[in-house]
C-alpha atoms as a PDB file:
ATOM      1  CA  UNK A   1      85.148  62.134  87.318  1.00  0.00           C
ATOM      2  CA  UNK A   2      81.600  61.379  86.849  1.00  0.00           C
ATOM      3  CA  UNK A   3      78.720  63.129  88.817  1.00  0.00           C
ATOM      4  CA  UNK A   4      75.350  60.859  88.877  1.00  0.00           C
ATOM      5  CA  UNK A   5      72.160  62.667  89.257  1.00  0.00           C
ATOM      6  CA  UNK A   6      69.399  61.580  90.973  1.00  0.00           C
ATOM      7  CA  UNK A   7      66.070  62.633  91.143  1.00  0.00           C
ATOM      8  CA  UNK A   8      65.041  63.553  94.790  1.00  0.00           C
ATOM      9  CA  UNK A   9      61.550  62.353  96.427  1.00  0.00           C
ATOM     10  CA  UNK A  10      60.318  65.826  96.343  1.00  0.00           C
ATOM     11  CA  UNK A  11      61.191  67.199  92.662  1.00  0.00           C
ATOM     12  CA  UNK A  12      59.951  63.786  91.383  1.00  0.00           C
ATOM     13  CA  UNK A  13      56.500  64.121  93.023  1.00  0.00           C
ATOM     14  CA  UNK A  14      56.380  67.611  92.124  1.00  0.00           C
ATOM     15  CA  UNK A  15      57.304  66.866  88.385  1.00  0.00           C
ATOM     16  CA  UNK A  16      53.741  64.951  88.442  1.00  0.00           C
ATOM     17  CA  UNK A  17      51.597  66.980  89.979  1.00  0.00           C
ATOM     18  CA  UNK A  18      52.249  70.678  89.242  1.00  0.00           C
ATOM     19  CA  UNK A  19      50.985  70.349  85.555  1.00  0.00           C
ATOM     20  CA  UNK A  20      47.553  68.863  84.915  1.00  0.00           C
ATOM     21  CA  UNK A  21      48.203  68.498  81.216  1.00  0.00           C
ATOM     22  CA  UNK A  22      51.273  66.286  81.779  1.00  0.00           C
ATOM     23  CA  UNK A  23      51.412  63.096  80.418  1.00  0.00           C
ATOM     24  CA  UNK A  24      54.484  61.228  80.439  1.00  0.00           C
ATOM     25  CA  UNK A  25      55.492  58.710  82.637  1.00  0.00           C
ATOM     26  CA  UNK A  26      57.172  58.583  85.957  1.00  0.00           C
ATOM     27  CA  UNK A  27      59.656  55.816  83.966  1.00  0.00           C
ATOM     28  CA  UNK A  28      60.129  58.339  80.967  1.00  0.00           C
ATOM     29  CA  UNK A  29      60.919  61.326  83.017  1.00  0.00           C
ATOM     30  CA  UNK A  30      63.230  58.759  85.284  1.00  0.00           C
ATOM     31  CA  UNK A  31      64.898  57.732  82.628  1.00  0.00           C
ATOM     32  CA  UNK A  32      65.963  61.277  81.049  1.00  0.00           C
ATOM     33  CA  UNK A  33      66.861  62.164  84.167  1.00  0.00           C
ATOM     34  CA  UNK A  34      69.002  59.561  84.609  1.00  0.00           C
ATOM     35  CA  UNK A  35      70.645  58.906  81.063  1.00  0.00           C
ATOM     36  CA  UNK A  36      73.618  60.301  79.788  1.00  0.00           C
ATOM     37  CA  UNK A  37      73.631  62.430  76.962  1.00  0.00           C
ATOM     38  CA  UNK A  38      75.792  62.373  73.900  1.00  0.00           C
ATOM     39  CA  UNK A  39      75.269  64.971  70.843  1.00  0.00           C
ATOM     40  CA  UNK A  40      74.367  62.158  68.914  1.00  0.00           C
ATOM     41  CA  UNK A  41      71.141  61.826  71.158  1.00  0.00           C
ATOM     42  CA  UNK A  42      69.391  63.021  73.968  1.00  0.00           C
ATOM     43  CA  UNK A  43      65.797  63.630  75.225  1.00  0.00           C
ATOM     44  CA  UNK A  44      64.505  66.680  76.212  1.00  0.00           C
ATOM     45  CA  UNK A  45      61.187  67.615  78.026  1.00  0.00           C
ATOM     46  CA  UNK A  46      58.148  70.418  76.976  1.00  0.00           C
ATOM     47  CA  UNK A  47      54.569  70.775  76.954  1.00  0.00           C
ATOM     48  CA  UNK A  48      54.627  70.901  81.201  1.00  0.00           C
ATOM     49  CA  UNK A  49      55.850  68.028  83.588  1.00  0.00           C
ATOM     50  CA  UNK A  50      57.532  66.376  80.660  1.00  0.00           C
ATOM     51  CA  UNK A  51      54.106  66.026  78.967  1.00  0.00           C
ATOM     52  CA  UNK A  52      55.963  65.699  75.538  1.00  0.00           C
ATOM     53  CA  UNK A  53      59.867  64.188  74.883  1.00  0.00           C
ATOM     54  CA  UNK A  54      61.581  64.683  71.698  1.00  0.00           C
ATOM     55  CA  UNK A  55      64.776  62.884  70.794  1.00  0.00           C
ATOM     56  CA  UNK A  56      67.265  65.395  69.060  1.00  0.00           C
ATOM     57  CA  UNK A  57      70.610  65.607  68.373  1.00  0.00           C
ATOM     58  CA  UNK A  58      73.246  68.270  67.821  1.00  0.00           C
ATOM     59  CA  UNK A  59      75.822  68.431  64.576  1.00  0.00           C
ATOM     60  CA  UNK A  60      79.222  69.260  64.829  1.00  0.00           C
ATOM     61  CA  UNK A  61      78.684  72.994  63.474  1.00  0.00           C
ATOM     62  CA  UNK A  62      76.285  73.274  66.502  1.00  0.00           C
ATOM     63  CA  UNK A  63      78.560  72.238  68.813  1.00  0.00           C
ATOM     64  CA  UNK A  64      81.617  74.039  67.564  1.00  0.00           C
ATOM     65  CA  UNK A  65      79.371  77.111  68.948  1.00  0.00           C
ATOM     66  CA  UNK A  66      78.815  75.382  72.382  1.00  0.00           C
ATOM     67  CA  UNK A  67      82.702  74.547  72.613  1.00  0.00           C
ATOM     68  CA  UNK A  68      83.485  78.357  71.545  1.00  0.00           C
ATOM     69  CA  UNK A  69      81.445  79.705  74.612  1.00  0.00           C
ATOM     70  CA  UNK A  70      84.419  77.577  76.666  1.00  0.00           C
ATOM     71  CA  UNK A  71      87.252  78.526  74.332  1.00  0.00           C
ATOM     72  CA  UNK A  72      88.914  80.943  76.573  1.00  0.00           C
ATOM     73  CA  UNK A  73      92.185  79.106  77.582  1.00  0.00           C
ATOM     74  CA  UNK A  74      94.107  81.728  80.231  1.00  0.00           C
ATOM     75  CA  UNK A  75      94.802  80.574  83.302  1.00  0.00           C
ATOM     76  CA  UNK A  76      92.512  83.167  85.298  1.00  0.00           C
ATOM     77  CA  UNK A  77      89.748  81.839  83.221  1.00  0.00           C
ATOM     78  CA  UNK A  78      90.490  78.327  83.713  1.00  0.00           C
ATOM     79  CA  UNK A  79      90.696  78.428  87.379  1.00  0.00           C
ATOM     80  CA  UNK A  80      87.619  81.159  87.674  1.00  0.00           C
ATOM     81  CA  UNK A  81      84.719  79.293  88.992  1.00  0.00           C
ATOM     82  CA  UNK A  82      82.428  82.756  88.611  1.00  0.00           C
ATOM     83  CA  UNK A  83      83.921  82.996  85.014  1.00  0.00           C
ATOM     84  CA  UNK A  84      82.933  79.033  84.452  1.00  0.00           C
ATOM     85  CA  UNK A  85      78.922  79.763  85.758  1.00  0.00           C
ATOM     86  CA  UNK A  86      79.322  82.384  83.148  1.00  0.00           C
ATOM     87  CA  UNK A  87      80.260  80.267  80.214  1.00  0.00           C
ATOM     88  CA  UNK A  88      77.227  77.873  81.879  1.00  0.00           C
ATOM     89  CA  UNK A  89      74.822  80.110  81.476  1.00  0.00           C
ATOM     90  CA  UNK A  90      75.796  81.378  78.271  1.00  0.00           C
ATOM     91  CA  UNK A  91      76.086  77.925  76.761  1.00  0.00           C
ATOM     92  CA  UNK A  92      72.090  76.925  77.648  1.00  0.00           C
ATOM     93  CA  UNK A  93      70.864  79.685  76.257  1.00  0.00           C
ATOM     94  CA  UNK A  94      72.698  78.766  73.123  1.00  0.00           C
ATOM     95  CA  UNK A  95      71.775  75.058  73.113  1.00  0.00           C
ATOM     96  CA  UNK A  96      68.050  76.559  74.042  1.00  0.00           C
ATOM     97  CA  UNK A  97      68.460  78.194  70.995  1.00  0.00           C
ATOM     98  CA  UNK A  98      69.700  75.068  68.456  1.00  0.00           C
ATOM     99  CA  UNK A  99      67.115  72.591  70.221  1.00  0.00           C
ATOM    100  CA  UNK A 100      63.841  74.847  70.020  1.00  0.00           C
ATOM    101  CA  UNK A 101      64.217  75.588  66.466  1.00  0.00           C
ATOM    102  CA  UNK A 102      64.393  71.662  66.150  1.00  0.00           C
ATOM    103  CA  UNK A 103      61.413  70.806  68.536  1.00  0.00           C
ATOM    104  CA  UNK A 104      59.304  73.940  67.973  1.00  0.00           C
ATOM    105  CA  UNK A 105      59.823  75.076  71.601  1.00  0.00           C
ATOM    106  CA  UNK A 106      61.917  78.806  70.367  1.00  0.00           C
ATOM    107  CA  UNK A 107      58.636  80.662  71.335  1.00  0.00           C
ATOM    108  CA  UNK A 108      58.720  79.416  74.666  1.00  0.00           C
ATOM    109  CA  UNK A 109      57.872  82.285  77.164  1.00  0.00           C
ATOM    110  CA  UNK A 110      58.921  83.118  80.719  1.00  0.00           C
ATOM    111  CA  UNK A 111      57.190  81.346  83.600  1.00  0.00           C
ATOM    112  CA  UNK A 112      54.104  78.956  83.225  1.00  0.00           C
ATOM    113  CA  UNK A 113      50.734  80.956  84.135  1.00  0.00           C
ATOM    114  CA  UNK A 114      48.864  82.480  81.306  1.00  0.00           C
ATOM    115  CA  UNK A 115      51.235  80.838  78.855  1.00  0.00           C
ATOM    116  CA  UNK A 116      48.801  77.850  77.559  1.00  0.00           C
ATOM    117  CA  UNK A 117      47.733  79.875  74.248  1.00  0.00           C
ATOM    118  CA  UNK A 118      51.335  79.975  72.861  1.00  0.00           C
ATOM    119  CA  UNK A 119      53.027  76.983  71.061  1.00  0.00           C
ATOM    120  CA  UNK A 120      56.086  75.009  72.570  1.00  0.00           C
ATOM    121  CA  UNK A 121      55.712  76.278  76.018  1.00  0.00           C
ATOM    122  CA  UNK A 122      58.285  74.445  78.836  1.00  0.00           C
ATOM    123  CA  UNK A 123      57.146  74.672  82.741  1.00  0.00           C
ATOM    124  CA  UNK A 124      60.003  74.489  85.356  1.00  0.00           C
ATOM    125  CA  UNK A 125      59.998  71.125  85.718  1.00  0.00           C
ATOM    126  CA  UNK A 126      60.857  70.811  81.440  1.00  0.00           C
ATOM    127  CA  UNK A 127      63.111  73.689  82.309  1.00  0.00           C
ATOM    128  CA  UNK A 128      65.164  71.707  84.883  1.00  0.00           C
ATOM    129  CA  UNK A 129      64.971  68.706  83.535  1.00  0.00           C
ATOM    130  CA  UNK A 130      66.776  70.062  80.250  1.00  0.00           C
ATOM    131  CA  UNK A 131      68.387  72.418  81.860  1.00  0.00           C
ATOM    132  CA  UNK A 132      70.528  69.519  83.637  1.00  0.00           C
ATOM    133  CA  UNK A 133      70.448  67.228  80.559  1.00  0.00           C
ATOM    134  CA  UNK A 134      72.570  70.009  78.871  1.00  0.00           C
ATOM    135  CA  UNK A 135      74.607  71.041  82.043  1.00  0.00           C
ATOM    136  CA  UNK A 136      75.359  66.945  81.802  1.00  0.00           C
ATOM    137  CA  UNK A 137      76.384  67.134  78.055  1.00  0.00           C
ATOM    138  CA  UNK A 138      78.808  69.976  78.936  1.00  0.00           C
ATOM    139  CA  UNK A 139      79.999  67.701  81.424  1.00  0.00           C
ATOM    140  CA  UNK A 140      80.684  64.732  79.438  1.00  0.00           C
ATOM    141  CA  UNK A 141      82.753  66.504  76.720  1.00  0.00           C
ATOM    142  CA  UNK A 142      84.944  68.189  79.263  1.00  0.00           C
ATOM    143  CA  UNK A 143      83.609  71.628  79.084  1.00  0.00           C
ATOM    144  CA  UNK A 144      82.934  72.281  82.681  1.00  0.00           C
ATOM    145  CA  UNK A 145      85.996  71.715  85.069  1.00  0.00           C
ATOM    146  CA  UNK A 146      85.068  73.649  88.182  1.00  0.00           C
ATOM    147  CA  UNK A 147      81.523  72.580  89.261  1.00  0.00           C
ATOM    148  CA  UNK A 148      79.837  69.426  89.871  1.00  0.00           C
ATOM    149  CA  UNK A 149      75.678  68.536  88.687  1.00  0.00           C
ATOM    150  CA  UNK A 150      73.522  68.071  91.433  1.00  0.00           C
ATOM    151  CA  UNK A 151      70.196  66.920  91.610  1.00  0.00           C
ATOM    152  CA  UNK A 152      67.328  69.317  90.775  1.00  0.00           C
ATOM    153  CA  UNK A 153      65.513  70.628  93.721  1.00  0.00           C
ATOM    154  CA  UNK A 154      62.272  72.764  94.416  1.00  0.00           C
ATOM    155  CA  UNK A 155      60.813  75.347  96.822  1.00  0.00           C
ATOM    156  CA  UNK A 156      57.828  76.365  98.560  1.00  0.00           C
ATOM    157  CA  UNK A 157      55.981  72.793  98.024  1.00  0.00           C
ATOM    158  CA  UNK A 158      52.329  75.002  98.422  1.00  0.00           C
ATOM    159  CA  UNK A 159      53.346  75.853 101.919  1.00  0.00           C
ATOM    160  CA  UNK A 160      54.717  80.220 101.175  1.00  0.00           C
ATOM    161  CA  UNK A 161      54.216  80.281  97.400  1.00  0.00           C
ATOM    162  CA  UNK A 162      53.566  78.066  94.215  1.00  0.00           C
ATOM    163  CA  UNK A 163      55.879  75.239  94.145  1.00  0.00           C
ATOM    164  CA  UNK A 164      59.181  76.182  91.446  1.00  0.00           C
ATOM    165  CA  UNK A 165      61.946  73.770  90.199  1.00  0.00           C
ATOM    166  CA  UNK A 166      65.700  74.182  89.664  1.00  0.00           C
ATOM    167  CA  UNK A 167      68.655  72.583  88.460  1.00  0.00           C
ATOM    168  CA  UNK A 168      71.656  72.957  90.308  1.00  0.00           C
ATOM    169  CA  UNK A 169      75.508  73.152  90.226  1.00  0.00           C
ATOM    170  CA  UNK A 170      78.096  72.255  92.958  1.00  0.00           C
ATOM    171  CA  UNK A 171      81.272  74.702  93.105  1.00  0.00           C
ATOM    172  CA  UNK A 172      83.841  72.012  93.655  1.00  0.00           C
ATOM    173  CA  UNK A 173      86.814  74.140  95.535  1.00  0.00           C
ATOM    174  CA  UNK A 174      83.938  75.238  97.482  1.00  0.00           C
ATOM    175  CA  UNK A 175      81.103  73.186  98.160  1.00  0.00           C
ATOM    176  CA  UNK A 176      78.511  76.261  98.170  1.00  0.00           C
ATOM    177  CA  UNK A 177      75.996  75.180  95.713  1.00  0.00           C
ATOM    178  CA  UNK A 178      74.411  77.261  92.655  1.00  0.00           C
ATOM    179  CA  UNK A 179      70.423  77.104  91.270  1.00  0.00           C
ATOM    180  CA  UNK A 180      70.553  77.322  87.796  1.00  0.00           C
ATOM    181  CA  UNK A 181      67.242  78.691  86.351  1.00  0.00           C
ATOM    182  CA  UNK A 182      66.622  78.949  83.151  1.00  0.00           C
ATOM    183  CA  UNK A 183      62.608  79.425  83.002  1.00  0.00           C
ATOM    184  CA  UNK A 184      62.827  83.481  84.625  1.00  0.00           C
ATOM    185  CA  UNK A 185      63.375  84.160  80.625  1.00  0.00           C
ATOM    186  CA  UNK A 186      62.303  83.661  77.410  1.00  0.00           C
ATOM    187  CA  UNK A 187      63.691  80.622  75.296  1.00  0.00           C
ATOM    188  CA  UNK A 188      67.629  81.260  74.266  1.00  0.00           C
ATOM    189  CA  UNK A 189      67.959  83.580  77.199  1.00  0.00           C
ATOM    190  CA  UNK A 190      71.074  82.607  79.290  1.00  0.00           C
ATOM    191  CA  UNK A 191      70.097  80.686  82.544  1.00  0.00           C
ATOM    192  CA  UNK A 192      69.997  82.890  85.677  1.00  0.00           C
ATOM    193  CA  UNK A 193      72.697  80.900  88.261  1.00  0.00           C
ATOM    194  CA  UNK A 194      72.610  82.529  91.406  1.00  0.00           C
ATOM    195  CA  UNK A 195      73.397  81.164  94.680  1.00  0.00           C
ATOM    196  CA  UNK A 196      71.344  78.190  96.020  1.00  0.00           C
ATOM    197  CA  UNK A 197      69.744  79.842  99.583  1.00  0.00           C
ATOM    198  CA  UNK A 198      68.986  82.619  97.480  1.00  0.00           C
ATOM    199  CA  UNK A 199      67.079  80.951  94.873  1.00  0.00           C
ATOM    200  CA  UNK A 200      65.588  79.093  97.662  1.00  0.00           C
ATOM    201  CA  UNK A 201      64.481  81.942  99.496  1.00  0.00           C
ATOM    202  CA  UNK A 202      61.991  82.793  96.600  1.00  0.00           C
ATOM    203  CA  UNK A 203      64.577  84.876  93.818  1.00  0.00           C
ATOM    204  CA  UNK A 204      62.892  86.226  90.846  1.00  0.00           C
ATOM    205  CA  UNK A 205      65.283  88.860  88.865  1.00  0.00           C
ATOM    206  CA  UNK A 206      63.803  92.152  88.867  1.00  0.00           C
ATOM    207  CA  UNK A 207      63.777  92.328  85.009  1.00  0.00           C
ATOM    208  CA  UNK A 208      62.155  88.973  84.793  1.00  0.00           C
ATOM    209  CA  UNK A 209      58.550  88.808  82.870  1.00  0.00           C
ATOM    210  CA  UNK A 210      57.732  86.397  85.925  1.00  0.00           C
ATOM    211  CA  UNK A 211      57.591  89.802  87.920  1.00  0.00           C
ATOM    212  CA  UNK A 212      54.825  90.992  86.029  1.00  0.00           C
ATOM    213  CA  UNK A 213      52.785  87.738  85.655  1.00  0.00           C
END
């Protein structure tokens, strides 16, 4: 079964307008959104609002370590949805890992503001984007079983706080849906997944740089 993603009115818009410095397209970051992605090739987003794309692919020794972070085969684990966000999280901090050494984004730093001075830097909306292109990977090769991708989504939109971006991650037995951040932390850091309305209502962890920007 194959879950399409869409990008919403709301994310989209943001994805323009939160970073000044951005520069691609609304057809590029459409189209990454949109594609599906195979480890012989997939875009990924940095440089804020998907100024900059690189094209990058993964090699079987590099995915051998994705497909380990899944290799648990008892039956609790196969039919824990908790254990599967787990494994999630775990498995884009790893592929965080493999792509920044390749694109030059592994010094990435939590959050956006006073960031600019540091090389490689990825703003929420890279962070979801990506974030999703690897959750869709996963997806394709059969490594996650108990959740479905949703569109990305965003809070605040100016109105109670700066406006912050997500992907996000249906439980399928379920329904309650899952944010999966992964821009609280540093690059390589597993994603914090956490559920939606609590994301939504403003979540930061505790031990998050962001706390202290």
């Amino acid at each position: 079964m194959s879950y399409p993603i869409r990008l919403s009115l709301f994310s989209f818009i943001f994805c323009l307008i939160t970073t000044l410095s951005a520069q691609a397209a609304v057809s590029d970051i459409s189209r990454i959104y949109k594609e599906l992605p195979t480890k012989e090739g997939f875009d990924v987003c940095f440089g804020g609002g998907c100024a900059e794309i690189r094209r990058v692919s993964l090699n079987q020794e590099e995915w051998l370590k994705v497909e380990a972070i899944f290799a648990d085969k008892t039956k609790d684990a196969q039919l824990n949805a908790e254990f599967e966000r787990k494994q999630i999280a775990n498995a884009i901090g790893l592929l965080e890992t493999i792509v920044g050494i390749k694109i030059g984004t592994a010094t990435d730093r939590a959050g956006t503001f006073n960031n600019s001075k540091f090389p490689g830097q990825l703003d929420c909306n890279d962070e979801s984007i990506n974030t999703t292109t690897y959750m869709q990977l996963m997806h394709h090769y059969g490594l996650i079983k108990l959740h479905g991708l949703e569109d990305m989504r965003t809070r605040n939109f100016f109105f109670n706080g700066w406006p912050h971006s997500t992907a996000v991650i249906r439980e399928i037995s379920t329904g309650r849906r899952y944010a999966v951040d992964s821009w609280f932390y540093d690059n390589g850091v597993p994603a914090t997944i956490v559920p939606f309305e609590v994301w939504k209502s403003g979540y930061i962890p505790t031990d998050s740089p962001v706390q202290r920007h």
